[in-house]
PDB file of N, CA and C in Angstrom:
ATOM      1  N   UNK A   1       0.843  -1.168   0.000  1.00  0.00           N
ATOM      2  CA  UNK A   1       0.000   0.000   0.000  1.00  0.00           C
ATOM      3  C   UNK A   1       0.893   1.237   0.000  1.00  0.00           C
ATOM      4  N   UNK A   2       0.478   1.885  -1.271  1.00  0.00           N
ATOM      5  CA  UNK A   2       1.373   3.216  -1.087  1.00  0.00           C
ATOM      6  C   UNK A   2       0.711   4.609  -0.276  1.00  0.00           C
ATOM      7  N   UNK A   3       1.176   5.268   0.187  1.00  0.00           N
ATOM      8  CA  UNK A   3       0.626   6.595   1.066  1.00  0.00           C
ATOM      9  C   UNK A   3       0.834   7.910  -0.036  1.00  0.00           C
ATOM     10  N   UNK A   4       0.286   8.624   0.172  1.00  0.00           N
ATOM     11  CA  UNK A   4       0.874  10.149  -0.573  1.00  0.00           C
ATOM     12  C   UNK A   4       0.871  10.784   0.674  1.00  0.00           C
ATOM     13  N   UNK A   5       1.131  11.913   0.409  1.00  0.00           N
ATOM     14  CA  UNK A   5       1.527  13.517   0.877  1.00  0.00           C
ATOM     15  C   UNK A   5       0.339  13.918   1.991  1.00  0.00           C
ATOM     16  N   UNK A   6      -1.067  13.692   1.004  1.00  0.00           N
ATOM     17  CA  UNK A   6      -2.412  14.103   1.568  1.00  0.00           C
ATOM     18  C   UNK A   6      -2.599  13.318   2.421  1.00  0.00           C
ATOM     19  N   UNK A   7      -2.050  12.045   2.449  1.00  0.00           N
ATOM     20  CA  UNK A   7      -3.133  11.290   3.682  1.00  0.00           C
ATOM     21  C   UNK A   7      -1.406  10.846   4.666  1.00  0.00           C
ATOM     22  N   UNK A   8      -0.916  11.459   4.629  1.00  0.00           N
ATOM     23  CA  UNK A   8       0.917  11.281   5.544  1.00  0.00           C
ATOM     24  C   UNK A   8       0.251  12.536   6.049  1.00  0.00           C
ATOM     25  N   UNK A   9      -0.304  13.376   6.179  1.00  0.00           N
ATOM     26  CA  UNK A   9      -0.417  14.747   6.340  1.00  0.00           C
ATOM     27  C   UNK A   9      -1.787  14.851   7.378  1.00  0.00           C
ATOM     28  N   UNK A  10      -2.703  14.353   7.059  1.00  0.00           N
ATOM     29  CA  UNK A  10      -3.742  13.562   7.117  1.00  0.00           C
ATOM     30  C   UNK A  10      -3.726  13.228   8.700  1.00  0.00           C
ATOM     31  N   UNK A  11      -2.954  12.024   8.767  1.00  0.00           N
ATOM     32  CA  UNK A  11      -2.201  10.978   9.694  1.00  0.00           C
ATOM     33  C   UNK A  11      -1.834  11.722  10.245  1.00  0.00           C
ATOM     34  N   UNK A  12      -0.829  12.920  10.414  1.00  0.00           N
ATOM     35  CA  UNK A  12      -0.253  13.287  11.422  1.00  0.00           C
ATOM     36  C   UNK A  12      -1.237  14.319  11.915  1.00  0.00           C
ATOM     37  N   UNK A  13      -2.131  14.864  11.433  1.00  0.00           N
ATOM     38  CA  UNK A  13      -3.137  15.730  11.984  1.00  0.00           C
ATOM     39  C   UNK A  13      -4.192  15.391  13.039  1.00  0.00           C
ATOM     40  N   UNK A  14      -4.042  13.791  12.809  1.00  0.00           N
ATOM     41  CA  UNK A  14      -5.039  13.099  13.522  1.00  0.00           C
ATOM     42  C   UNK A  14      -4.104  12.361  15.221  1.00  0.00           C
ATOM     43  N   UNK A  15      -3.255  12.466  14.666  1.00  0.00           N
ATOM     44  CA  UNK A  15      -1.866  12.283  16.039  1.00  0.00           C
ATOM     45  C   UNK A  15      -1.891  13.209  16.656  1.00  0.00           C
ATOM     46  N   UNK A  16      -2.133  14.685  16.197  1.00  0.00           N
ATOM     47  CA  UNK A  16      -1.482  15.755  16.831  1.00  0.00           C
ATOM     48  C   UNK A  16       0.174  15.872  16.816  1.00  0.00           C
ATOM     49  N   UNK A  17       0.459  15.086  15.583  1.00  0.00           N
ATOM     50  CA  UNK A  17       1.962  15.310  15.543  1.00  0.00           C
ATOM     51  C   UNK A  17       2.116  16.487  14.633  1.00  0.00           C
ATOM     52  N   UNK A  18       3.113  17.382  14.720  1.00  0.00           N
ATOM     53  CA  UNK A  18       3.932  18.546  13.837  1.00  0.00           C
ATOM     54  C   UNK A  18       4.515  17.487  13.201  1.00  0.00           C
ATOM     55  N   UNK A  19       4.193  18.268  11.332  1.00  0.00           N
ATOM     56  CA  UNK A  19       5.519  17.370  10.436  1.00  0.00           C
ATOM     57  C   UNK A  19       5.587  18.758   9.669  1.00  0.00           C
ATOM     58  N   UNK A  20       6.233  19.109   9.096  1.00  0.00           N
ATOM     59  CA  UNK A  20       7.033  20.069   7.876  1.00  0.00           C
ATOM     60  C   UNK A  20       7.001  19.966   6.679  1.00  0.00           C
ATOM     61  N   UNK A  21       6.785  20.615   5.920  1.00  0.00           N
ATOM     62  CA  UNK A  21       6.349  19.706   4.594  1.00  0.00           C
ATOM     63  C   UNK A  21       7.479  19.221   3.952  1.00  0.00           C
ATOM     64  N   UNK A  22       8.346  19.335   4.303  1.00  0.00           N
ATOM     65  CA  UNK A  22       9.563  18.874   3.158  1.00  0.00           C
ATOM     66  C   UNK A  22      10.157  17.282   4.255  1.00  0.00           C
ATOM     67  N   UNK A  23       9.254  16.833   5.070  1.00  0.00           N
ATOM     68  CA  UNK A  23       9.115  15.568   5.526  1.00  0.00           C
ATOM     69  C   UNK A  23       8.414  14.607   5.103  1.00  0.00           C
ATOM     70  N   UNK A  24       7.386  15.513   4.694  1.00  0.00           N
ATOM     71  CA  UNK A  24       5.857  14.805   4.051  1.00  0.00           C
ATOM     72  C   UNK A  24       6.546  13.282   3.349  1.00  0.00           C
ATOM     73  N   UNK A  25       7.211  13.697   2.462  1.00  0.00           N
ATOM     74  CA  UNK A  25       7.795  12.163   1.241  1.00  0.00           C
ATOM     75  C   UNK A  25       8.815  11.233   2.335  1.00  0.00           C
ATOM     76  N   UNK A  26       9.344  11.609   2.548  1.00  0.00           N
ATOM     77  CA  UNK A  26      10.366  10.902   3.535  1.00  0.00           C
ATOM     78  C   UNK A  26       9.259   9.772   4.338  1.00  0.00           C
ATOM     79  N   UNK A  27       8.586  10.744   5.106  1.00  0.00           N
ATOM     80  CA  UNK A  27       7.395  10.228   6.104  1.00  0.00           C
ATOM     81  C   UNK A  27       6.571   8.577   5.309  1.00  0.00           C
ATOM     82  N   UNK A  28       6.037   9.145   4.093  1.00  0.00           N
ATOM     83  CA  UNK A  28       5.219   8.722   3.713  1.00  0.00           C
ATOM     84  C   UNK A  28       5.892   7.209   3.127  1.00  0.00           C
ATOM     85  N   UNK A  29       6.829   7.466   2.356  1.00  0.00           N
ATOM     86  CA  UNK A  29       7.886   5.891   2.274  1.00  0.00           C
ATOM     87  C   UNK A  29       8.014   5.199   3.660  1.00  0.00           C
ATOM     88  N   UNK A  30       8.517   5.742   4.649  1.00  0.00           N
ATOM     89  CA  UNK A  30       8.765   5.154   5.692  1.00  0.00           C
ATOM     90  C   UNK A  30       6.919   4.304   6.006  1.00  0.00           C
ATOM     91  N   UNK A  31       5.978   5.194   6.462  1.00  0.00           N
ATOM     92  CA  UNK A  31       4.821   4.681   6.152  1.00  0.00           C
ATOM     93  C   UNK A  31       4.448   3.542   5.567  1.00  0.00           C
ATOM     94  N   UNK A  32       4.421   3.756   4.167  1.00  0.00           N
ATOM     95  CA  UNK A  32       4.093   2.691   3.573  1.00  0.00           C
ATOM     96  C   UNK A  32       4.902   1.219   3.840  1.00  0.00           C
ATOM     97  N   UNK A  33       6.604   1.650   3.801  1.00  0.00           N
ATOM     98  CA  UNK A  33       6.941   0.487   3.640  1.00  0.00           C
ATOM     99  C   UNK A  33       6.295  -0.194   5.006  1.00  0.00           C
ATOM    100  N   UNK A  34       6.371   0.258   6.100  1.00  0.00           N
ATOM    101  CA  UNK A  34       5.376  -0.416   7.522  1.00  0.00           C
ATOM    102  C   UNK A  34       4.209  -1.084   6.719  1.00  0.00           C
ATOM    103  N   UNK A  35       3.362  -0.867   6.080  1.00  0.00           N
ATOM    104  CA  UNK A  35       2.368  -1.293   5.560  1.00  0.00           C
ATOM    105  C   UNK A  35       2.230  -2.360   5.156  1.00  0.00           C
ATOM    106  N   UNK A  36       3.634  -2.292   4.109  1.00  0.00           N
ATOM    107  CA  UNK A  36       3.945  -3.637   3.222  1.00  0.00           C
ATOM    108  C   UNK A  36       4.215  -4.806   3.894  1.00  0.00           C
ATOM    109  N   UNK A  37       5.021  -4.101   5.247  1.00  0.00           N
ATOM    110  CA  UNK A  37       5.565  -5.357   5.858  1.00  0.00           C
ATOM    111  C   UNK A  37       4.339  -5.841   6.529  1.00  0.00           C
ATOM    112  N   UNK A  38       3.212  -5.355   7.223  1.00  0.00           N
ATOM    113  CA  UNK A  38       2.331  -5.865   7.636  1.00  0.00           C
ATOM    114  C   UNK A  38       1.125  -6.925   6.529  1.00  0.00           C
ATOM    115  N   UNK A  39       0.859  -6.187   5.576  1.00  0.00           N
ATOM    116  CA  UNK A  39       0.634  -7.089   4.479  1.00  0.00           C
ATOM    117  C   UNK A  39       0.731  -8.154   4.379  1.00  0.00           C
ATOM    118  N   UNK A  40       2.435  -8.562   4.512  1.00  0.00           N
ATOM    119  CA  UNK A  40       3.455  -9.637   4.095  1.00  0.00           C
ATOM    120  C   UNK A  40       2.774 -10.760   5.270  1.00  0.00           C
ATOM    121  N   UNK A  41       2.663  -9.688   6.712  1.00  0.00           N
ATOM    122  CA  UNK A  41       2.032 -11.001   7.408  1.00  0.00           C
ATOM    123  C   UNK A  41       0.710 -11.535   7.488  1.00  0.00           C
ATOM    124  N   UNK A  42       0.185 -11.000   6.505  1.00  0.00           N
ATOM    125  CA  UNK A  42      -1.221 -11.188   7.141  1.00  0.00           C
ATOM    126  C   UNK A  42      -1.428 -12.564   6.126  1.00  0.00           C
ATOM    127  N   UNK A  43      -0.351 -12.577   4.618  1.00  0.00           N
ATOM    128  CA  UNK A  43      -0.184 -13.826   3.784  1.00  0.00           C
ATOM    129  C   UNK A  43       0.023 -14.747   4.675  1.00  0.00           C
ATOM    130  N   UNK A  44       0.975 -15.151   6.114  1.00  0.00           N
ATOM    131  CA  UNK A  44       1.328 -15.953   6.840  1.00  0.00           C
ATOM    132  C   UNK A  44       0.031 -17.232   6.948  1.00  0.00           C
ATOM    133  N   UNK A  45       0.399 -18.484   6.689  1.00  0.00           N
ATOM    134  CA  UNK A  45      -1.058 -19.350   6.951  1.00  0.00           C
ATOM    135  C   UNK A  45      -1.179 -19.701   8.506  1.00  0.00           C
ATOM    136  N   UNK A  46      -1.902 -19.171   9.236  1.00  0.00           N
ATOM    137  CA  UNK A  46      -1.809 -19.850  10.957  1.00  0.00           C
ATOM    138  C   UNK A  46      -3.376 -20.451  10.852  1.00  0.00           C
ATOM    139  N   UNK A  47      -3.499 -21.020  10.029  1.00  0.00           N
ATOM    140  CA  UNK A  47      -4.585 -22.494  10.382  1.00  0.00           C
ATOM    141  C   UNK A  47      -3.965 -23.320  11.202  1.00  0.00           C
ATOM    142  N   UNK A  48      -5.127 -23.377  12.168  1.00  0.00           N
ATOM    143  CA  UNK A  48      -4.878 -24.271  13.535  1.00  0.00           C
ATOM    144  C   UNK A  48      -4.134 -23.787  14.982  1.00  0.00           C
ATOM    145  N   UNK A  49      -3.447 -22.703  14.668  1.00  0.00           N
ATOM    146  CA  UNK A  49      -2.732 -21.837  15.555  1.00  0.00           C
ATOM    147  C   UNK A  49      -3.742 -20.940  16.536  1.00  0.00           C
ATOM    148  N   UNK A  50      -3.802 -21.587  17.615  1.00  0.00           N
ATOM    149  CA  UNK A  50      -4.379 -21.048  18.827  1.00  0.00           C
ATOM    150  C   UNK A  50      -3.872 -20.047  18.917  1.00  0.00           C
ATOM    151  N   UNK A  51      -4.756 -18.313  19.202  1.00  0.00           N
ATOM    152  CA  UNK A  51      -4.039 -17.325  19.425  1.00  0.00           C
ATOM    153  C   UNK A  51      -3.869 -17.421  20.900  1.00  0.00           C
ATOM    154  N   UNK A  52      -2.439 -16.263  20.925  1.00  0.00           N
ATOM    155  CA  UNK A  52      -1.930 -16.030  22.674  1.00  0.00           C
ATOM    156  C   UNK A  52      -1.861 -15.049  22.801  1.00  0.00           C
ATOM    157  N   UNK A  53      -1.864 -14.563  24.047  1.00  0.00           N
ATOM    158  CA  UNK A  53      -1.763 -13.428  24.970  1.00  0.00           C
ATOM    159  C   UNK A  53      -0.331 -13.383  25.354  1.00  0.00           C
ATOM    160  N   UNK A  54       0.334 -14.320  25.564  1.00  0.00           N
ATOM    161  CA  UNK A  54       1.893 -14.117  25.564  1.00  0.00           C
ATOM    162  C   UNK A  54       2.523 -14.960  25.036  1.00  0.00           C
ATOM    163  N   UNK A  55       3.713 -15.027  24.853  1.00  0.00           N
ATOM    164  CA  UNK A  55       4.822 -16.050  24.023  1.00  0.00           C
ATOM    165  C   UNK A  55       5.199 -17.059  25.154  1.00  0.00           C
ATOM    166  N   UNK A  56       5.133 -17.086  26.421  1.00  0.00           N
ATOM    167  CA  UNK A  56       5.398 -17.731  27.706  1.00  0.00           C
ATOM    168  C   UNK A  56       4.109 -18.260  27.788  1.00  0.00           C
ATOM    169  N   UNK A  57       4.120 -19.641  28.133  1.00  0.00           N
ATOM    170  CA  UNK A  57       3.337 -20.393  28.179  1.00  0.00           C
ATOM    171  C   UNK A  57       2.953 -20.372  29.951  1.00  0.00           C
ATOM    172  N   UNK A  58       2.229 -19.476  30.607  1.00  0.00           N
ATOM    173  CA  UNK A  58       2.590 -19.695  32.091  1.00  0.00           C
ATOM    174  C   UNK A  58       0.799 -19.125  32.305  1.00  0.00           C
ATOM    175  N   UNK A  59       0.417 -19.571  33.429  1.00  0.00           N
ATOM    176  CA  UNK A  59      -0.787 -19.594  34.110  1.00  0.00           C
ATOM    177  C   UNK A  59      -0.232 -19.296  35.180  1.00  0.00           C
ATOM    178  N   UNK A  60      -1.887 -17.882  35.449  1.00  0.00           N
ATOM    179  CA  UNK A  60      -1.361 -16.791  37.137  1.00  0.00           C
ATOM    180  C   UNK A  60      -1.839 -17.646  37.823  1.00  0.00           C
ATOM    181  N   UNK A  61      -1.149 -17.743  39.366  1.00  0.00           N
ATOM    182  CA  UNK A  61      -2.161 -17.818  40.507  1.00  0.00           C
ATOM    183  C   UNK A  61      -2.965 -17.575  40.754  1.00  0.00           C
ATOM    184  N   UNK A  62      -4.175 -18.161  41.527  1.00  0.00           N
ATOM    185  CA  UNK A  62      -5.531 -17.760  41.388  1.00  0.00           C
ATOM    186  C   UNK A  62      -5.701 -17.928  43.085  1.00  0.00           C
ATOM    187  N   UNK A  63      -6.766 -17.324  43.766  1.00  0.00           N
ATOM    188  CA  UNK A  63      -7.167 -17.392  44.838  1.00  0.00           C
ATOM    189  C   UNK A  63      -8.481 -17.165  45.078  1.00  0.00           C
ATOM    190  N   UNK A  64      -9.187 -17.523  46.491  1.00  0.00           N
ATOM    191  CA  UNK A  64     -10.134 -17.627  46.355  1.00  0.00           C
ATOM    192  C   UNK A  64     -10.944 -15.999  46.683  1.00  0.00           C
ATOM    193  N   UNK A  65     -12.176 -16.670  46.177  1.00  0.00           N
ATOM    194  CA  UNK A  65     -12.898 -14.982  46.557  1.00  0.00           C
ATOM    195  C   UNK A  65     -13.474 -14.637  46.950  1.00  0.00           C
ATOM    196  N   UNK A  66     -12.948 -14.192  48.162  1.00  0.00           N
ATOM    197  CA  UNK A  66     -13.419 -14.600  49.690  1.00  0.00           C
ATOM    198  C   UNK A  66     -13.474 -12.840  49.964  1.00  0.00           C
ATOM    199  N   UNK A  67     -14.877 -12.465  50.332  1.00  0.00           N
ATOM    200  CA  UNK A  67     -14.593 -10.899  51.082  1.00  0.00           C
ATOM    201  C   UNK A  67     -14.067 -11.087  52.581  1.00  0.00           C
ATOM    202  N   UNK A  68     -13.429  -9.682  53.296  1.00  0.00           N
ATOM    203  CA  UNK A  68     -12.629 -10.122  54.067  1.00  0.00           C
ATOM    204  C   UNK A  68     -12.184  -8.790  54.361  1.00  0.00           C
ATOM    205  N   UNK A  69     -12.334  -8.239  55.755  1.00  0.00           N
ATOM    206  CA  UNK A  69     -11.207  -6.673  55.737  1.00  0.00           C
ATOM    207  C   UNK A  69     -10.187  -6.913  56.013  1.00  0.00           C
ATOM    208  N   UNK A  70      -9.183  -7.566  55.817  1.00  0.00           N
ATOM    209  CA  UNK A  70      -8.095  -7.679  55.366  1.00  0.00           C
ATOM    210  C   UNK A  70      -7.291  -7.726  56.481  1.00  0.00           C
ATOM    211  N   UNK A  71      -7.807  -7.601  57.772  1.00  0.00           N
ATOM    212  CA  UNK A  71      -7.200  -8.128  58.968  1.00  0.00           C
ATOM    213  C   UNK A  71      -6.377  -6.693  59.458  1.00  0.00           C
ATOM    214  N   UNK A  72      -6.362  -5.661  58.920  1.00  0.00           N
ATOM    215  CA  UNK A  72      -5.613  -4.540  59.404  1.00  0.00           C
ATOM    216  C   UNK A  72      -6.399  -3.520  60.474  1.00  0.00           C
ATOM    217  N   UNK A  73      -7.882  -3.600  60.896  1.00  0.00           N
ATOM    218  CA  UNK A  73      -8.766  -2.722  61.360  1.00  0.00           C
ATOM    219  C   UNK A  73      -7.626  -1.701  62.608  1.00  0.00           C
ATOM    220  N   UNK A  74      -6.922  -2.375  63.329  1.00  0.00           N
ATOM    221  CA  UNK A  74      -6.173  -1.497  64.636  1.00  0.00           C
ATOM    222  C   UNK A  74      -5.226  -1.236  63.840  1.00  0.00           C
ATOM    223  N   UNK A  75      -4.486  -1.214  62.824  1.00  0.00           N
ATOM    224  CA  UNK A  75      -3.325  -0.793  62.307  1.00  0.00           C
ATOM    225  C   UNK A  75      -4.048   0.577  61.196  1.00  0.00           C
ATOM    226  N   UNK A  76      -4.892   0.689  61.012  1.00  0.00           N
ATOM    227  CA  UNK A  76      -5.774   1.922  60.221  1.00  0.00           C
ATOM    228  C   UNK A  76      -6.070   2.621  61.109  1.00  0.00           C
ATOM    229  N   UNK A  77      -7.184   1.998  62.179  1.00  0.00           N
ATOM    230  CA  UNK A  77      -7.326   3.180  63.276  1.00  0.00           C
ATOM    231  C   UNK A  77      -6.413   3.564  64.063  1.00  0.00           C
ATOM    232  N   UNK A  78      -5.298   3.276  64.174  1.00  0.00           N
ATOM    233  CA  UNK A  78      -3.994   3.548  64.864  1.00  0.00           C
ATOM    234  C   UNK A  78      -3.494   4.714  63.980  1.00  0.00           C
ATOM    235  N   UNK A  79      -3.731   4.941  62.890  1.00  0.00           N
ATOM    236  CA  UNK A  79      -3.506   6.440  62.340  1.00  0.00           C
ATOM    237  C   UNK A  79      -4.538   7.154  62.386  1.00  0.00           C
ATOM    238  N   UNK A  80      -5.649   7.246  62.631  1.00  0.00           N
ATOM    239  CA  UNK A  80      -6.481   8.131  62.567  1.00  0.00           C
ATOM    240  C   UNK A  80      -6.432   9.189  63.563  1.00  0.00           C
ATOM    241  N   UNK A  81      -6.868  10.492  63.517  1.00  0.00           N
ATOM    242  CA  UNK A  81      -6.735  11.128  64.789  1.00  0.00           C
ATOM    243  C   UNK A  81      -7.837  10.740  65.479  1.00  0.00           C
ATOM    244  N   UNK A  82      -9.158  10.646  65.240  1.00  0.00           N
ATOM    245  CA  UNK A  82     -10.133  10.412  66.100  1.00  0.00           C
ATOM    246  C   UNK A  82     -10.570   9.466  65.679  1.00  0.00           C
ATOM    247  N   UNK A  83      -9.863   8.356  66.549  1.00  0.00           N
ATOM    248  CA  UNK A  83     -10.547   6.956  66.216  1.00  0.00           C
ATOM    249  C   UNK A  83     -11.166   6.355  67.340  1.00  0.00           C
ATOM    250  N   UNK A  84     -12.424   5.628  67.199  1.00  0.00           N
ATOM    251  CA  UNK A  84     -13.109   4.043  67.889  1.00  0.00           C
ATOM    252  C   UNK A  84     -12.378   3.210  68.026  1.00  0.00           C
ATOM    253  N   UNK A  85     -12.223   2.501  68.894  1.00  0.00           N
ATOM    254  CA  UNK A  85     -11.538   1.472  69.045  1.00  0.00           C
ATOM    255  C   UNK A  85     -12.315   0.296  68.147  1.00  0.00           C
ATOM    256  N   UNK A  86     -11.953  -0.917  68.047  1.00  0.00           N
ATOM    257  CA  UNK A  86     -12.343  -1.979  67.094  1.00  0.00           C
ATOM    258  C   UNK A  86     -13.376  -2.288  68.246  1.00  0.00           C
ATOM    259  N   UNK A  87     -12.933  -2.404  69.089  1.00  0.00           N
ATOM    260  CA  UNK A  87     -13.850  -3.433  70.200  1.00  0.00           C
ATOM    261  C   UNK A  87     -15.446  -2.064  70.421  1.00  0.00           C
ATOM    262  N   UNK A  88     -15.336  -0.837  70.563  1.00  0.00           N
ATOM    263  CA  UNK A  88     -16.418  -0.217  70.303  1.00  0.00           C
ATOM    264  C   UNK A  88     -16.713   0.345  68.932  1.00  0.00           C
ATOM    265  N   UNK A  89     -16.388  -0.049  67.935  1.00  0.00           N
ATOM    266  CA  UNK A  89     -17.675  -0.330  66.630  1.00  0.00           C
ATOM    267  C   UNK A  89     -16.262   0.272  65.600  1.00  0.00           C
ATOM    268  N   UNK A  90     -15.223  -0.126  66.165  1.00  0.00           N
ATOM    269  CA  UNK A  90     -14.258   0.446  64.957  1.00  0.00           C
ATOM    270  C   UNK A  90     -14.334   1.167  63.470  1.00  0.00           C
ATOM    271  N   UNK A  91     -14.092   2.094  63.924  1.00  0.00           N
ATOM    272  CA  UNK A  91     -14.571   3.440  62.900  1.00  0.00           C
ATOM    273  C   UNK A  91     -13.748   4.592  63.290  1.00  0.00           C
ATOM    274  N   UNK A  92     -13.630   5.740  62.365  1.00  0.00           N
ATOM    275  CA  UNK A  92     -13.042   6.623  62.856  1.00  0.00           C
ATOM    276  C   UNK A  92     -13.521   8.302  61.834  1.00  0.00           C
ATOM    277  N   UNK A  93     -13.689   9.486  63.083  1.00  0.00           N
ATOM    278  CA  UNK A  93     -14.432  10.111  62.757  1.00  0.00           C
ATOM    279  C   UNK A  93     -13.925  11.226  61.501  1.00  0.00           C
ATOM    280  N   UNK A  94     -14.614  11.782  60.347  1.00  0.00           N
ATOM    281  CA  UNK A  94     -14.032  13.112  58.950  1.00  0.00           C
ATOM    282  C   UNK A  94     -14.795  14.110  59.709  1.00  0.00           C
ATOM    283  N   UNK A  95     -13.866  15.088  58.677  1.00  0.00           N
ATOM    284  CA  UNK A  95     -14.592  16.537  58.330  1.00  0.00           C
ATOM    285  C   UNK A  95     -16.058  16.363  58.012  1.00  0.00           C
ATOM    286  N   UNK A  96     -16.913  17.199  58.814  1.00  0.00           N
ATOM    287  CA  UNK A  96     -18.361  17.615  57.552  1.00  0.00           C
ATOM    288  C   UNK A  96     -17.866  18.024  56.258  1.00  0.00           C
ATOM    289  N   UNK A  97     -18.280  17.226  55.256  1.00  0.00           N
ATOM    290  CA  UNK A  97     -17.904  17.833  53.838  1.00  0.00           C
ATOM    291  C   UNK A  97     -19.103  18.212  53.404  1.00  0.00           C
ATOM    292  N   UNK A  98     -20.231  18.049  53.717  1.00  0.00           N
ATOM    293  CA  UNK A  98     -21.862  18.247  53.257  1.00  0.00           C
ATOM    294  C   UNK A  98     -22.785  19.185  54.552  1.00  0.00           C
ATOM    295  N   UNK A  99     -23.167  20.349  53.622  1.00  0.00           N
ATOM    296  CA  UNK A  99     -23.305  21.053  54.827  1.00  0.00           C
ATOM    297  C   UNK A  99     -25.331  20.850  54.642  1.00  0.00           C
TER     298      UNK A  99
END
């Protein structure tokens, strides 16, 4: 696929990239040849080829999904300035933001 001037020009307007016009041709070869090479792969035959998400064949850890506060309640209210203790209804008091 070849590019011209108008649509290299085009392209970069839609980037928000600055080009100069005496880049325009330069640009536009460089362009295209990207094109060609993509082309080239799309001839590639991958019948039967499972697509991937990575080239590493590896599976994440999984855990269960379990709600849970996370076991920190006295280590949070231990920074607060005006805090409840856990054992009386652990919480700790804000600003009025809503008047």
């Amino acid at each position: 696929m070849s590019l011209d001037r108008t649509t290299v020009r085009n392209i970069a307007e839609l980037a928000r990239i600055e080009v100069r016009d005496d880049e325009l041709d330069h640009l536009a070869g460089e362009l295209s040849g990207i094109l060609t090479f993509v082309e080239q792969l799309a001839e590639v035959n991958t019948d039967g080829i499972a697509p991937m998400a990575s080239v590493a064949d590896i599976t994440l850890p999984m855990r269960q999904d379990v709600i849970n506060d996370g076991g920190y309640a006295e280590a949070v209210l231990a920074n607060a300035p005006d805090a409840v203790r856990e054992d009386e209804g652990g919480f700790f008091t804000v600003p009025k933001v809503v008047e």
